[in-house]
N, C-alpha and C. Protein backbone atom coordinates (compact mmCIF):
# COMPACT_ATOMS: atom_id res chain seq x y z
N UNK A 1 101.75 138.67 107.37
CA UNK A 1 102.17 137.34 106.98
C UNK A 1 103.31 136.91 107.90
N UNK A 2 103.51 135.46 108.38
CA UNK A 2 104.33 135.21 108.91
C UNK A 2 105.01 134.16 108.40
N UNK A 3 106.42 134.62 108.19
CA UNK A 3 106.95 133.39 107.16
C UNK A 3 107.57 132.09 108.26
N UNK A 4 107.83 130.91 107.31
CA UNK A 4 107.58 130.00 107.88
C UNK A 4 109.59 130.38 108.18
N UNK A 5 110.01 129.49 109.24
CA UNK A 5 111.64 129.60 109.86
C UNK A 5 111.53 128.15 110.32
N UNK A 6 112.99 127.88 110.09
CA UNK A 6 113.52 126.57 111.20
C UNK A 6 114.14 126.68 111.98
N UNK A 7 114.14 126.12 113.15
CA UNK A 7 114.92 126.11 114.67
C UNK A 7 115.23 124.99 114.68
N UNK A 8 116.37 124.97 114.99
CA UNK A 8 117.84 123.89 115.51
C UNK A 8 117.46 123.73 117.26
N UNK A 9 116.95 122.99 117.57
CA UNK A 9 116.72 123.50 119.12
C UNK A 9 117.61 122.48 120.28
N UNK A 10 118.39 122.38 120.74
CA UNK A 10 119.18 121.41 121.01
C UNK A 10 118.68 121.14 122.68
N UNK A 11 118.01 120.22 122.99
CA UNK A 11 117.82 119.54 124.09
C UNK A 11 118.44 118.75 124.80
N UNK A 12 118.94 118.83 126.02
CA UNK A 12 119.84 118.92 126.89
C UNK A 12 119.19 117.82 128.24
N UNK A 13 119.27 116.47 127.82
CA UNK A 13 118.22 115.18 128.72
C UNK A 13 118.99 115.52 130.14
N UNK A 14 118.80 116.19 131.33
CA UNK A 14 119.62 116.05 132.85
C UNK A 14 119.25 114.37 133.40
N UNK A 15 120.37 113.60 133.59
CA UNK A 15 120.11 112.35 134.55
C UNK A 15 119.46 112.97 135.86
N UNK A 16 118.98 111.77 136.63
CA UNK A 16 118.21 112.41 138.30
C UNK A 16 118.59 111.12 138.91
N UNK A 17 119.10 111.09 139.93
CA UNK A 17 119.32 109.99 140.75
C UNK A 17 118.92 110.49 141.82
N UNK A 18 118.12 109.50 142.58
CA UNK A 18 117.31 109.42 144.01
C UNK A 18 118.40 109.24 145.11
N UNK A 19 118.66 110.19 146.43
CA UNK A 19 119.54 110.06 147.40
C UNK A 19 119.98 108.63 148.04
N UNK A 20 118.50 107.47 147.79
CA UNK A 20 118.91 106.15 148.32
C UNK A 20 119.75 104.93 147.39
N UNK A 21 120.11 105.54 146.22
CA UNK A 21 121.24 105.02 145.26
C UNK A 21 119.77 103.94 145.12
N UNK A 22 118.92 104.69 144.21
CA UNK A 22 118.63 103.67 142.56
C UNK A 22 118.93 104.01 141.55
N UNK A 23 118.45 103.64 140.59
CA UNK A 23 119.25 103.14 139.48
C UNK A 23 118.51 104.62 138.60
N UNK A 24 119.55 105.62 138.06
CA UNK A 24 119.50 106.70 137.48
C UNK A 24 118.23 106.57 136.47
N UNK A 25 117.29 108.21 136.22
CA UNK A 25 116.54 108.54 135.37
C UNK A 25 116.34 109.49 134.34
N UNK A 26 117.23 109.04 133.60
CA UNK A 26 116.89 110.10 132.35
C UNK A 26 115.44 110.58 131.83
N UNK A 27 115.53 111.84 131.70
CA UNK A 27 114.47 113.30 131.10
C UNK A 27 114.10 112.29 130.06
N UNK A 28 113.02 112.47 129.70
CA UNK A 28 112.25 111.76 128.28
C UNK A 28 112.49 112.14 126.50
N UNK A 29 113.28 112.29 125.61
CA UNK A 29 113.64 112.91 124.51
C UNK A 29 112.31 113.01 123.52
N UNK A 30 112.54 114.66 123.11
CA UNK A 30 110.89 114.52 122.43
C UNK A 30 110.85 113.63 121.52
N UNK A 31 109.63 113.09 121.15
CA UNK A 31 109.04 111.78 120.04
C UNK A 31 109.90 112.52 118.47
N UNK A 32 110.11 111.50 118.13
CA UNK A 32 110.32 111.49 116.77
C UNK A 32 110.35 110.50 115.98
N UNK A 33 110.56 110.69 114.65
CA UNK A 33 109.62 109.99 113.77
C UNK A 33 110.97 108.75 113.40
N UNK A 34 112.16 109.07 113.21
CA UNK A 34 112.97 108.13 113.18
C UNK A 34 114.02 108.01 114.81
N UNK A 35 114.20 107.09 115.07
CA UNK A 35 115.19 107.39 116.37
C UNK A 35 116.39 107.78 115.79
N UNK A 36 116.52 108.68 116.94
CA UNK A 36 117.58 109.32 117.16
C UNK A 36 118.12 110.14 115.74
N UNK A 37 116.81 110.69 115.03
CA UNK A 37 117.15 111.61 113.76
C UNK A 37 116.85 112.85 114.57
N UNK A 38 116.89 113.96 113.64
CA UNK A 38 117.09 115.60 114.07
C UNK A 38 115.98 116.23 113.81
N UNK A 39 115.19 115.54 112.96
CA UNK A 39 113.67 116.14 112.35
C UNK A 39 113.02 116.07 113.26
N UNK A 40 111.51 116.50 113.22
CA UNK A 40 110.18 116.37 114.03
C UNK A 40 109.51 115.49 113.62
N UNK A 41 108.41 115.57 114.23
CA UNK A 41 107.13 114.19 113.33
C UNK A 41 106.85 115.64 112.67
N UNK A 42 106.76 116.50 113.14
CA UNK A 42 105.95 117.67 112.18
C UNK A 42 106.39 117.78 111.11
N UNK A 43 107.93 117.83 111.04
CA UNK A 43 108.41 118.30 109.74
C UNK A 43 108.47 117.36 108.58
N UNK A 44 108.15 116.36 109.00
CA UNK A 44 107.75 115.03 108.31
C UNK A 44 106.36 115.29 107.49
N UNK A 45 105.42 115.57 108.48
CA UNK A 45 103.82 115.63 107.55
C UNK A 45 103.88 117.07 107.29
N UNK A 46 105.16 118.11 107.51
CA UNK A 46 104.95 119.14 106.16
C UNK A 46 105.40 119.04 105.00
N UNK A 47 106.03 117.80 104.93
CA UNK A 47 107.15 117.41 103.64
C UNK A 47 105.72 116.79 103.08
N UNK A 48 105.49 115.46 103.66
CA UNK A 48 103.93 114.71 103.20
C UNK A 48 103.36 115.78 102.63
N UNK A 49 102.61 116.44 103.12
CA UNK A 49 101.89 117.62 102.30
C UNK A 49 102.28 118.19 101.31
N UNK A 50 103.42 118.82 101.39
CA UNK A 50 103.82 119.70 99.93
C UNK A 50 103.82 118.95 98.77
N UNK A 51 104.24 117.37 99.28
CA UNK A 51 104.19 116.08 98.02
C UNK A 51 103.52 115.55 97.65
N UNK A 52 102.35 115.59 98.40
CA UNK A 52 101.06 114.77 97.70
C UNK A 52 99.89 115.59 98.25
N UNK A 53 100.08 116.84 98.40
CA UNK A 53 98.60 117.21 98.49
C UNK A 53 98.90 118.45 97.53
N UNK A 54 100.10 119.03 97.87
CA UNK A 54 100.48 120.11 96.50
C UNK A 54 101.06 120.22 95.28
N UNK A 55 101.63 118.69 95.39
CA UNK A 55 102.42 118.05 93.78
C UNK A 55 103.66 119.13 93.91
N UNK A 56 104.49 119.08 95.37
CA UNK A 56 105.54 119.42 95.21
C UNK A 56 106.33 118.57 95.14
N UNK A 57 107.57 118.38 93.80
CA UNK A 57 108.73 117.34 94.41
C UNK A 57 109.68 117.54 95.30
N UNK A 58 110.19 116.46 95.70
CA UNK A 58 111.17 116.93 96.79
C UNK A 58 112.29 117.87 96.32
N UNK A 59 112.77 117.42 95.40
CA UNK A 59 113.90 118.45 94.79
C UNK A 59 113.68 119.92 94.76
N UNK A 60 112.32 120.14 94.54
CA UNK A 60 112.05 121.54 94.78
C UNK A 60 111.78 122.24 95.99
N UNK A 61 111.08 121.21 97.13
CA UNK A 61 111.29 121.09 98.44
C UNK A 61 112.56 121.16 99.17
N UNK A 62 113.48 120.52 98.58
CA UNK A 62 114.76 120.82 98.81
C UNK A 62 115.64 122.16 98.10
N UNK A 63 115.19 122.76 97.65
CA UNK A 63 115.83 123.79 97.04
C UNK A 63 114.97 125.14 97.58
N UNK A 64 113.53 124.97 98.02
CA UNK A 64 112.90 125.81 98.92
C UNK A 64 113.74 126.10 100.04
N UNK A 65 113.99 125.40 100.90
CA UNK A 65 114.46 124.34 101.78
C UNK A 65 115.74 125.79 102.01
N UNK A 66 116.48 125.46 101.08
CA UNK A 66 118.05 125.99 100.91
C UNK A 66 117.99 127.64 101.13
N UNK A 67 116.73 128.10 100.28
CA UNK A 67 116.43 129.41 100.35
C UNK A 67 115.74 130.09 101.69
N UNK A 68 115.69 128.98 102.48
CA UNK A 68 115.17 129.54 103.76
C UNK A 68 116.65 129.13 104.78
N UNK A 69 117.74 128.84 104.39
CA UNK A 69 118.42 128.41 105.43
C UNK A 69 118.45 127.26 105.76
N UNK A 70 117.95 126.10 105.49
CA UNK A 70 117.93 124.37 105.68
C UNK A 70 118.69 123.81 104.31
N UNK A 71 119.64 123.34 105.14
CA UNK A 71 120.32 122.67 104.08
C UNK A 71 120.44 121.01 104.30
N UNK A 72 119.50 120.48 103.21
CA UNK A 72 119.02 119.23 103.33
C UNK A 72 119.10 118.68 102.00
N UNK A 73 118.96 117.32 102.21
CA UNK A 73 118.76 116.57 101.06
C UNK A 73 117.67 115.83 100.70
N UNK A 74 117.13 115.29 99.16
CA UNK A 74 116.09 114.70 98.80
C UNK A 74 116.26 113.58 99.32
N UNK A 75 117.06 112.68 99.56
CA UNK A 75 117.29 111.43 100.13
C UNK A 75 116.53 111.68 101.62
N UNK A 76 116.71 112.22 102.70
CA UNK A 76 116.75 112.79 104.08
C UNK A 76 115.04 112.77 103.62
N UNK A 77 114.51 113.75 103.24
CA UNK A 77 112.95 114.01 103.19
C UNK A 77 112.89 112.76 102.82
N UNK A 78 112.62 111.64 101.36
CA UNK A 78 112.01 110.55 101.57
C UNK A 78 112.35 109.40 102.55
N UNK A 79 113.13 109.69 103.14
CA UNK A 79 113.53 108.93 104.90
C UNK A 79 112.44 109.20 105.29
N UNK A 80 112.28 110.43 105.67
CA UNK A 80 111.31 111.09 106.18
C UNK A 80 109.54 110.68 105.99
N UNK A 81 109.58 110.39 104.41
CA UNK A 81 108.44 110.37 104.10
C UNK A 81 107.98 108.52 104.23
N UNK A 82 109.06 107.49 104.10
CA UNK A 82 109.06 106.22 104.60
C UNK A 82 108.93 105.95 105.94
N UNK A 83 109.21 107.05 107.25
CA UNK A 83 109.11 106.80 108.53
C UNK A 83 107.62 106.87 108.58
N UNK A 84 107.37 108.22 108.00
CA UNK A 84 105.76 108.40 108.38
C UNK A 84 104.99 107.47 107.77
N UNK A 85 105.09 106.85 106.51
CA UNK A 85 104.66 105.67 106.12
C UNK A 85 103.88 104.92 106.89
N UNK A 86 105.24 104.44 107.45
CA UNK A 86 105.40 102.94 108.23
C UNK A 86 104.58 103.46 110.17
N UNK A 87 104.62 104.42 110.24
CA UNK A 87 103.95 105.09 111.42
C UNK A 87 102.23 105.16 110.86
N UNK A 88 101.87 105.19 109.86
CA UNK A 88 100.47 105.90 109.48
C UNK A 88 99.78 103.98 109.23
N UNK A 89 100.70 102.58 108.53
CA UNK A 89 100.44 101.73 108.19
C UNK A 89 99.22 101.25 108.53
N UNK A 90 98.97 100.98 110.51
CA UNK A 90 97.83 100.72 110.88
C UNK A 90 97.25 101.17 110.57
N UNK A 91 96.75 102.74 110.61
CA UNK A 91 95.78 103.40 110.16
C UNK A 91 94.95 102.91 108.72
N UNK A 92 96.16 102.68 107.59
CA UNK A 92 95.62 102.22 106.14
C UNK A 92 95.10 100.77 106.59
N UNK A 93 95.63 100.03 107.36
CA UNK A 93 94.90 98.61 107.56
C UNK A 93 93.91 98.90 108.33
N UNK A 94 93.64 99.22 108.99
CA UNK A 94 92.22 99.55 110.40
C UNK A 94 91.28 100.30 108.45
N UNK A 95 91.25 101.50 108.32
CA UNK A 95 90.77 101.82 107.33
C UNK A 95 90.02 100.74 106.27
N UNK A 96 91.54 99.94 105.68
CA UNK A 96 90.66 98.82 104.88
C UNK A 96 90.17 97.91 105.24
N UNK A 97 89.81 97.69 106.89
CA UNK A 97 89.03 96.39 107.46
C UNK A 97 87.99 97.20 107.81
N UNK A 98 87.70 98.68 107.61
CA UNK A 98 86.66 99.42 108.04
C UNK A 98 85.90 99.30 106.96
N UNK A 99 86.22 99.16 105.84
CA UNK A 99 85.77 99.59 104.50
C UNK A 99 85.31 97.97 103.67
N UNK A 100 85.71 96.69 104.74
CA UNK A 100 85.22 95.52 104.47
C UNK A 100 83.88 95.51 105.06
N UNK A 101 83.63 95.81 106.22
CA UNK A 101 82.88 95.60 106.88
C UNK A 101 81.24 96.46 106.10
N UNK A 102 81.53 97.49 105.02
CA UNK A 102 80.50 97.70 104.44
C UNK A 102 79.98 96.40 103.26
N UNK A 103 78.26 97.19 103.24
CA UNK A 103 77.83 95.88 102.21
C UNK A 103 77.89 96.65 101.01
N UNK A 104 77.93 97.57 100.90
CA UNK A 104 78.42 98.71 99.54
C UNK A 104 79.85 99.21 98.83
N UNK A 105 80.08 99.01 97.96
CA UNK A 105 80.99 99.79 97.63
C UNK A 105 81.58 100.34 96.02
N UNK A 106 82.03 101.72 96.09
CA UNK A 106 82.16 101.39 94.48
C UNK A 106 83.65 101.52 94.30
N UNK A 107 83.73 100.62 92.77
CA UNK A 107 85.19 99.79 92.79
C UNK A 107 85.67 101.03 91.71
N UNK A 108 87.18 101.11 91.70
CA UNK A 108 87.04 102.31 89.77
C UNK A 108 89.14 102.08 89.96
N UNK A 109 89.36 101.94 89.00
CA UNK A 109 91.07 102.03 88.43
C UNK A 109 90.88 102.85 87.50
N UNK A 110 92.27 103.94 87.76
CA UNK A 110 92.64 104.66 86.40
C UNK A 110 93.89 104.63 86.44
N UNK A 111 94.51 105.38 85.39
CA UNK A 111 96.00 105.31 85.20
C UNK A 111 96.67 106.37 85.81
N UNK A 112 98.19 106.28 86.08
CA UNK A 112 98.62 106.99 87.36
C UNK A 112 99.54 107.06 86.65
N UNK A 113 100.32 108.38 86.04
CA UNK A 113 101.76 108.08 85.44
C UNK A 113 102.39 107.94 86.58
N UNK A 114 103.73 107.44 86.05
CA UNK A 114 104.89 107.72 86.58
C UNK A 114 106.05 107.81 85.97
N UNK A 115 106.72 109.13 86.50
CA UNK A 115 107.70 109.65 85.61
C UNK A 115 109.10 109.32 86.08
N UNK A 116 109.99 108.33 84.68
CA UNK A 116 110.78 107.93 84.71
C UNK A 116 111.99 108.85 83.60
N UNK A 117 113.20 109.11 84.18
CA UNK A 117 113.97 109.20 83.16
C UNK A 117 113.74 108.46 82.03
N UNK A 118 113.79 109.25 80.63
CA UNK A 118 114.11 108.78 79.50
C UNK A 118 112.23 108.47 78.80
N UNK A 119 111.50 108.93 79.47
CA UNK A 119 110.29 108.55 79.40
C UNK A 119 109.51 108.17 80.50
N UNK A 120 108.28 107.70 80.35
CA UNK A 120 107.77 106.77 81.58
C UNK A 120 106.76 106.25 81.68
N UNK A 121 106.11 105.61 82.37
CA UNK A 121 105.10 104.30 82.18
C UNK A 121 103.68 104.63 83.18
N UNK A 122 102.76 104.11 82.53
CA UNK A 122 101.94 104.09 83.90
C UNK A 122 101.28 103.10 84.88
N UNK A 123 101.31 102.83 85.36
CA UNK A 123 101.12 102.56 86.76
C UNK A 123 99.51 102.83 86.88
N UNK A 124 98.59 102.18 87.51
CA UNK A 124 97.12 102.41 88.13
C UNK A 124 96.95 102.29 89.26
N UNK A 125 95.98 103.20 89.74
CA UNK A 125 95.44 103.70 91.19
C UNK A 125 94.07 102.99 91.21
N UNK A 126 94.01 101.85 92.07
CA UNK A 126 92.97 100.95 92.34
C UNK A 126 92.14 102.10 93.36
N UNK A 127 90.96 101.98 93.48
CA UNK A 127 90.51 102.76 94.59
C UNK A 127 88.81 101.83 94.57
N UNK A 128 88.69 101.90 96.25
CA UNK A 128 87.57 101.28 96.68
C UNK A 128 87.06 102.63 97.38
N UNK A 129 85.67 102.72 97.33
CA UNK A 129 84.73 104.24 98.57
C UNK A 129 83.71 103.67 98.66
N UNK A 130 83.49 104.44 99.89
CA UNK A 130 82.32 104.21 100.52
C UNK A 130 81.70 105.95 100.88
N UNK A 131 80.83 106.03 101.59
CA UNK A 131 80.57 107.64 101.53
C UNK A 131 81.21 108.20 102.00
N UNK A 132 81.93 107.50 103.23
CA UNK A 132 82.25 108.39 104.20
C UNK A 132 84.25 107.91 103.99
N UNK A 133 84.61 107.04 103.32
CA UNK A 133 85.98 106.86 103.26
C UNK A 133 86.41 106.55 101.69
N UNK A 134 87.89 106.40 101.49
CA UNK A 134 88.36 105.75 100.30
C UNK A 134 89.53 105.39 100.28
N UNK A 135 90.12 104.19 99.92
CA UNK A 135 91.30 103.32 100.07
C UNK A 135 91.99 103.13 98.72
N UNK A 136 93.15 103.42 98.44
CA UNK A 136 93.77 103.36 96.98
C UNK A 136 95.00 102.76 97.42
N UNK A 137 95.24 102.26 96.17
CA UNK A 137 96.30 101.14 96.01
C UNK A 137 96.90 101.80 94.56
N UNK A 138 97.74 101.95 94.35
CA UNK A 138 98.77 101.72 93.06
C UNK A 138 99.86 100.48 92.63
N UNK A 139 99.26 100.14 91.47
CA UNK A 139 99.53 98.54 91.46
C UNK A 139 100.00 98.95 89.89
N UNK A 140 100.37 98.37 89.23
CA UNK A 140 102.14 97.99 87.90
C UNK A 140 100.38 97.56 87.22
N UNK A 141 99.76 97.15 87.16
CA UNK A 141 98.89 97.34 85.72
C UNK A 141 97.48 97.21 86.51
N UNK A 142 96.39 96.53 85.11
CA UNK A 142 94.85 96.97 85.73
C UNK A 142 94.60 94.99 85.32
N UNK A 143 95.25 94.11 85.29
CA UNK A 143 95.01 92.92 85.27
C UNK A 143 94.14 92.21 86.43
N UNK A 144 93.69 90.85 85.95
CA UNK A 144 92.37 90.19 86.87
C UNK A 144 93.28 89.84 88.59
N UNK A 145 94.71 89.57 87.89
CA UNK A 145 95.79 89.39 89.32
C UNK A 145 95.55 90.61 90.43
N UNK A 146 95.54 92.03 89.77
CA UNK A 146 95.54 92.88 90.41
C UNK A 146 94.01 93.23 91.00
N UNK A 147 93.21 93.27 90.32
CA UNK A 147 92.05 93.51 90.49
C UNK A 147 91.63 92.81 92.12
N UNK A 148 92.41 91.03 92.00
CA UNK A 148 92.39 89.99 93.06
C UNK A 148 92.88 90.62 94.37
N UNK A 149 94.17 91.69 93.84
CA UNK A 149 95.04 92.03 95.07
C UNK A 149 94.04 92.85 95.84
N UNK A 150 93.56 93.73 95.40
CA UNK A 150 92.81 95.07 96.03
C UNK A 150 91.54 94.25 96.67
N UNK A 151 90.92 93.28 96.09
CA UNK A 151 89.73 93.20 96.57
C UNK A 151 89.42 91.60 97.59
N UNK A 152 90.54 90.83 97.90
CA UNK A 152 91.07 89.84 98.39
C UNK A 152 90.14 89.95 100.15
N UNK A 153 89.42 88.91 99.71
CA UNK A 153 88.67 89.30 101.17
C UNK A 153 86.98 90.18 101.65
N UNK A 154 86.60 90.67 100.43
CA UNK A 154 86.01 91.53 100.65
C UNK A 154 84.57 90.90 100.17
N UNK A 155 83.50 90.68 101.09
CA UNK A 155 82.43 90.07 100.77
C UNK A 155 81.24 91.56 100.84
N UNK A 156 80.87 91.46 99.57
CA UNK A 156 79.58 92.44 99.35
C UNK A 156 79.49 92.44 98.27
N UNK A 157 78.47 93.54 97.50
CA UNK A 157 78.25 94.56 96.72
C UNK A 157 79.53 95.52 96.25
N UNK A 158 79.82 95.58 94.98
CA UNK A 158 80.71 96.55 94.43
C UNK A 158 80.00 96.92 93.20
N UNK A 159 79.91 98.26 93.25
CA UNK A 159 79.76 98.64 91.73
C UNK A 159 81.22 99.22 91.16
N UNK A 160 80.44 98.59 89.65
CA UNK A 160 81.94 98.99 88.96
C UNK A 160 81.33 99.34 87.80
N UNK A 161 82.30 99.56 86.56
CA UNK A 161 82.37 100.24 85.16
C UNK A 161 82.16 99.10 84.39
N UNK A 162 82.16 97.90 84.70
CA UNK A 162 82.01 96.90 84.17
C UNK A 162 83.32 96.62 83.51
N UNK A 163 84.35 96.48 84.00
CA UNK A 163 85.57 96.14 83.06
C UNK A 163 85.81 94.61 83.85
N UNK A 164 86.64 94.01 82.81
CA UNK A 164 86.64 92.54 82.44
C UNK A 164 86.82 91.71 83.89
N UNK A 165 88.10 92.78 84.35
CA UNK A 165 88.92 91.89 85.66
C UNK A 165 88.10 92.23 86.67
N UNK A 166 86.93 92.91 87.02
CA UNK A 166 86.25 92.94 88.36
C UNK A 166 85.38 91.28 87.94
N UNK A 167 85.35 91.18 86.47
CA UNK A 167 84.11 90.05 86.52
C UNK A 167 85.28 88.53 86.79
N UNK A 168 85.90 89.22 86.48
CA UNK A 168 87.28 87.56 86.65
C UNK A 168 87.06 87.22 88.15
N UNK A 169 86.98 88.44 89.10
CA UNK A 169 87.48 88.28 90.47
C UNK A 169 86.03 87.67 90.54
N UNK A 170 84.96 88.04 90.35
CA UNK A 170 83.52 87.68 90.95
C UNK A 170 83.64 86.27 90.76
N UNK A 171 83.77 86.12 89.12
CA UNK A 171 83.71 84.29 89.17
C UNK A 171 84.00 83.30 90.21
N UNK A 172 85.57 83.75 90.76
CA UNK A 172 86.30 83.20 91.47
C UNK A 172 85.85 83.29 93.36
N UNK A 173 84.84 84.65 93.30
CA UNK A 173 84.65 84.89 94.54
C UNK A 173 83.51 84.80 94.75
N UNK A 174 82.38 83.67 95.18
CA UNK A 174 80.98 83.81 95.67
C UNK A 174 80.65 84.54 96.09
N UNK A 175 81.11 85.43 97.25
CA UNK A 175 80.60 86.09 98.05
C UNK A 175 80.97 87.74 97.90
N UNK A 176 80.96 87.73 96.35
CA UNK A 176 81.21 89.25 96.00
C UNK A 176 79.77 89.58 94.61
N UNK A 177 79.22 90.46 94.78
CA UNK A 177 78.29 90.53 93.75
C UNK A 177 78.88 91.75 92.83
N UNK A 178 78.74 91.78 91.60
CA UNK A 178 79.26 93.13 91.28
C UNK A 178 77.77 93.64 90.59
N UNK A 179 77.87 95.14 91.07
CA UNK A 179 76.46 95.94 90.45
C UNK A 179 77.44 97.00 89.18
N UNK A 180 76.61 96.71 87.99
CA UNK A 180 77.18 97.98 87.12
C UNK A 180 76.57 99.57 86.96
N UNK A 181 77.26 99.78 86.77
CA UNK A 181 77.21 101.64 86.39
C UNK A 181 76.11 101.59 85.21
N UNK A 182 74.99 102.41 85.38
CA UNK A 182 74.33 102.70 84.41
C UNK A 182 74.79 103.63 83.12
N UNK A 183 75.80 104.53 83.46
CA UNK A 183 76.21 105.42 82.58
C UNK A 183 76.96 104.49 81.13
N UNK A 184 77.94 103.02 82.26
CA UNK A 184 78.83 102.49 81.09
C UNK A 184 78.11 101.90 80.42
N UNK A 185 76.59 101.00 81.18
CA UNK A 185 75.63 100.33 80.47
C UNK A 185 75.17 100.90 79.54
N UNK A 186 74.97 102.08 78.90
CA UNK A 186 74.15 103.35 78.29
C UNK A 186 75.44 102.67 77.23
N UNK A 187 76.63 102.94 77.27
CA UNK A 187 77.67 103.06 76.04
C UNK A 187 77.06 102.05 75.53
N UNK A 188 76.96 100.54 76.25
CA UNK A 188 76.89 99.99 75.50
C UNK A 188 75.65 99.62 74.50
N UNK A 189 74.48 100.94 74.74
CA UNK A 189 73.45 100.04 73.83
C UNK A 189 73.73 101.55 72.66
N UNK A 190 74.36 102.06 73.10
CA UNK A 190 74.97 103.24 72.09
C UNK A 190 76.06 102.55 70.90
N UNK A 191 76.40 101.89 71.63
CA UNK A 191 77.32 100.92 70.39
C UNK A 191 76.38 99.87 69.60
N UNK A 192 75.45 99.34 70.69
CA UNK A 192 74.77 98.56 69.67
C UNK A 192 74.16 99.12 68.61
């Protein structure tokens, strides 16, 4: 096993000036994710990971952190995790103009806690797929407003569960058809 270590590595830019007096060239400083911070882009999408692919919080990330010799703060990692954000953004937009361009898609919201001192509320995870991708949004409730936000633009086919606010958006949108789920259709002749 090889355990994971951090290195402090301090890089040292040499100026170069050409014998016929032009105008000096500084060494290139490696890429990083905020200017002129101390982190990597790497150490950025290992923080990303432990937080949303392993349901680590940062606080415990930061207290890992301590036990290996890094002495950091939870503030510092979600810096961290807002740089990469805002670096990954295109990607989520290229993605959801990839995911317009299908004539298929299926639509589905569920509830997403979120944990607040003193209690806490939830929050829903809009999500659109296609076979090969999937785009989620977390939006403050599951209303026809929201339903509008996620799907703003999007001309096709959606199947859904049949809940109220995909049919609000259709009214309003010609050029969206919605197909239902046979399973929710089934409830309902089970209720009848």
């Amino acid at each position: 096993m090889v355990e994971r270590r951090f290195e402090l590595r301090i890089h040292r830019r040499k100026k170069y000036r050409c014998q016929q007096g032009c105008a000096p060239v500084t060494a290139p400083a490696p890429p990083r994710l905020v200017p002129k911070g101390r982190y990597s882009i790497e150490f950025a999408v290992h923080v990303a990971v432990q937080k949303y692919l392993d349901h680590m919080p940062l606080e415990r990330q930061v207290r890992a952190y301590a036990r290996e010799g890094l002495e950091i703060d939870s503030q510092t990692l979600w810096d961290q995790l807002w740089a990469l954000a805002q670096l990954l953004q295109p990607s989520y937009e290229a993605l959801r103009w990839q995911l317009w361009q299908r004539p298929l898609l299926h639509g589905d919201e569920t509830r997403w806690p979120l944990l607040d001192k003193g209690g806490g509320r939830s929050w829903y995870v809009w999500s659109l797929a296609a076979p090969d991708a999937v785009l989620h949004r977390i939006l403050e409730s599951r209303s026809g407003e929201c339903a509008k936000q996620v799907l703003t633009g999007y001309q096709g086919a959606l199947l859904v569960d049949g809940y109220a606010a995909y049919q609000q958006v259709a009214r309003s949108s010609p050029a969206l058809l919605l197909l239902f789920c046979w399973a929710h259709v089934r409830r309902k002749f089970l209720q009848a």
